[in-house]
Protein backbone atom coordinates (compact mmCIF):
# COMPACT_ATOMS: atom_id res chain seq x y z
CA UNK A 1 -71.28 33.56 9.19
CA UNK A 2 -71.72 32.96 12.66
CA UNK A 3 -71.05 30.09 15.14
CA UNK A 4 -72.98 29.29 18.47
CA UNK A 5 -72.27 26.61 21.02
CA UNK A 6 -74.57 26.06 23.65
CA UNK A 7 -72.76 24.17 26.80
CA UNK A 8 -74.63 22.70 29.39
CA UNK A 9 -74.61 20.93 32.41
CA UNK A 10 -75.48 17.36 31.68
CA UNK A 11 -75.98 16.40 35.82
CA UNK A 12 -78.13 18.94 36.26
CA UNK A 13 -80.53 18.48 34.00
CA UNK A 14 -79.99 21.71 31.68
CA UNK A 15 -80.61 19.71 28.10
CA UNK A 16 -84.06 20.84 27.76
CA UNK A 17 -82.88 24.35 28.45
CA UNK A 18 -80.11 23.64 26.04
CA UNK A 19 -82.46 22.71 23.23
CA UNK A 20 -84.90 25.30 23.96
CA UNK A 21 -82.54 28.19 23.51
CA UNK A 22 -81.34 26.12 20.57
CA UNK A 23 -84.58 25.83 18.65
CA UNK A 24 -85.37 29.73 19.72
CA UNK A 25 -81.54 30.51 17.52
CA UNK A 26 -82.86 28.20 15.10
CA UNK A 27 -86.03 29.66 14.74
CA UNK A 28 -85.32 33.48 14.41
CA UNK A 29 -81.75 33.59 13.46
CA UNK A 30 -81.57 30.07 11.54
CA UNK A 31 -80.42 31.95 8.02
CA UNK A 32 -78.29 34.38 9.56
CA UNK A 33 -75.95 30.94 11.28
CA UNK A 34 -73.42 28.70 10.28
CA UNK A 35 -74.25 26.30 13.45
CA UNK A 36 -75.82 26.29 16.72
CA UNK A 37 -73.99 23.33 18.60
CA UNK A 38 -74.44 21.80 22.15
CA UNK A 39 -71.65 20.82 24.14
CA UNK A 40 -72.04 18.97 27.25
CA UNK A 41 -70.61 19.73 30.33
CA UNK A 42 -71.02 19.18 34.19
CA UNK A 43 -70.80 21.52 37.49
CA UNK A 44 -73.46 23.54 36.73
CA UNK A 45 -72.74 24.90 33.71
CA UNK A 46 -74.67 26.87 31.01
CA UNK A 47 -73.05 29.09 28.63
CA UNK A 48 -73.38 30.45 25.25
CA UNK A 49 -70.96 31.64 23.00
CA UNK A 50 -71.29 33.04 19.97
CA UNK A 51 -67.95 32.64 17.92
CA UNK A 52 -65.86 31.95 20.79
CA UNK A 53 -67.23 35.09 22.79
CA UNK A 54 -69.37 34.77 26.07
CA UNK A 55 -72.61 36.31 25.88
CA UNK A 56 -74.73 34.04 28.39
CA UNK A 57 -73.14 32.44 31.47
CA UNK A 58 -75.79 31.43 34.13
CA UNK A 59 -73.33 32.04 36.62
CA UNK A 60 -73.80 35.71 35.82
CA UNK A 61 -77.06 36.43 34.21
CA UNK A 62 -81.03 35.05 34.84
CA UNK A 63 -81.98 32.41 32.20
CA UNK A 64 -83.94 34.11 29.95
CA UNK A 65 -84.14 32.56 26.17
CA UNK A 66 -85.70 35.68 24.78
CA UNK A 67 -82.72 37.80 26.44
CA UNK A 68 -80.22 34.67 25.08
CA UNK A 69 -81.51 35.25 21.51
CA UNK A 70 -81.60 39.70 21.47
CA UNK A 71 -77.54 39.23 22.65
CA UNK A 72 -76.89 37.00 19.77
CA UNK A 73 -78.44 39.26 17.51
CA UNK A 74 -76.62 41.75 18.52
CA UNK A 75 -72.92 39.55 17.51
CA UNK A 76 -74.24 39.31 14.04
């Protein structure tokens, strides 16, 4: 099974965004996961890994949730 960790930026404000993309895992992938975990975190961070492996870093990519969720379907 899988393992996702959701860090975020807790200065900034990114918790609902944190939870959101959380719920969205929940929601379609919820059976398919061992865990979907937040982590907090400061300087403006916001990235999901799945296992270990980057697949979101706001940094890089527009937040999209719906995007967030196809690329972790894709690491299962």
């Amino acid at each position: 099974m899988t393992t996702v960790e959701i860090e975020y930026c807790v200065p900034c404000g990114f918790l609902d965004r944190a939870e959101a993309v959380q719920h969205a895992l929940l929601s379609t992938l919820g059976e398919e996961l061992d865990a979907v975990t937040l982590r907090t975190g400061d300087h403006g961070v916001f990235v999901v890994r799945v296992d270990d492996d980057v697949v979101f870093d706001t940094a890089e990519d527009a937040f999209d949730v719906d995007e967030i969720v196809r690329d972790v379907r894709g690491r299962l």
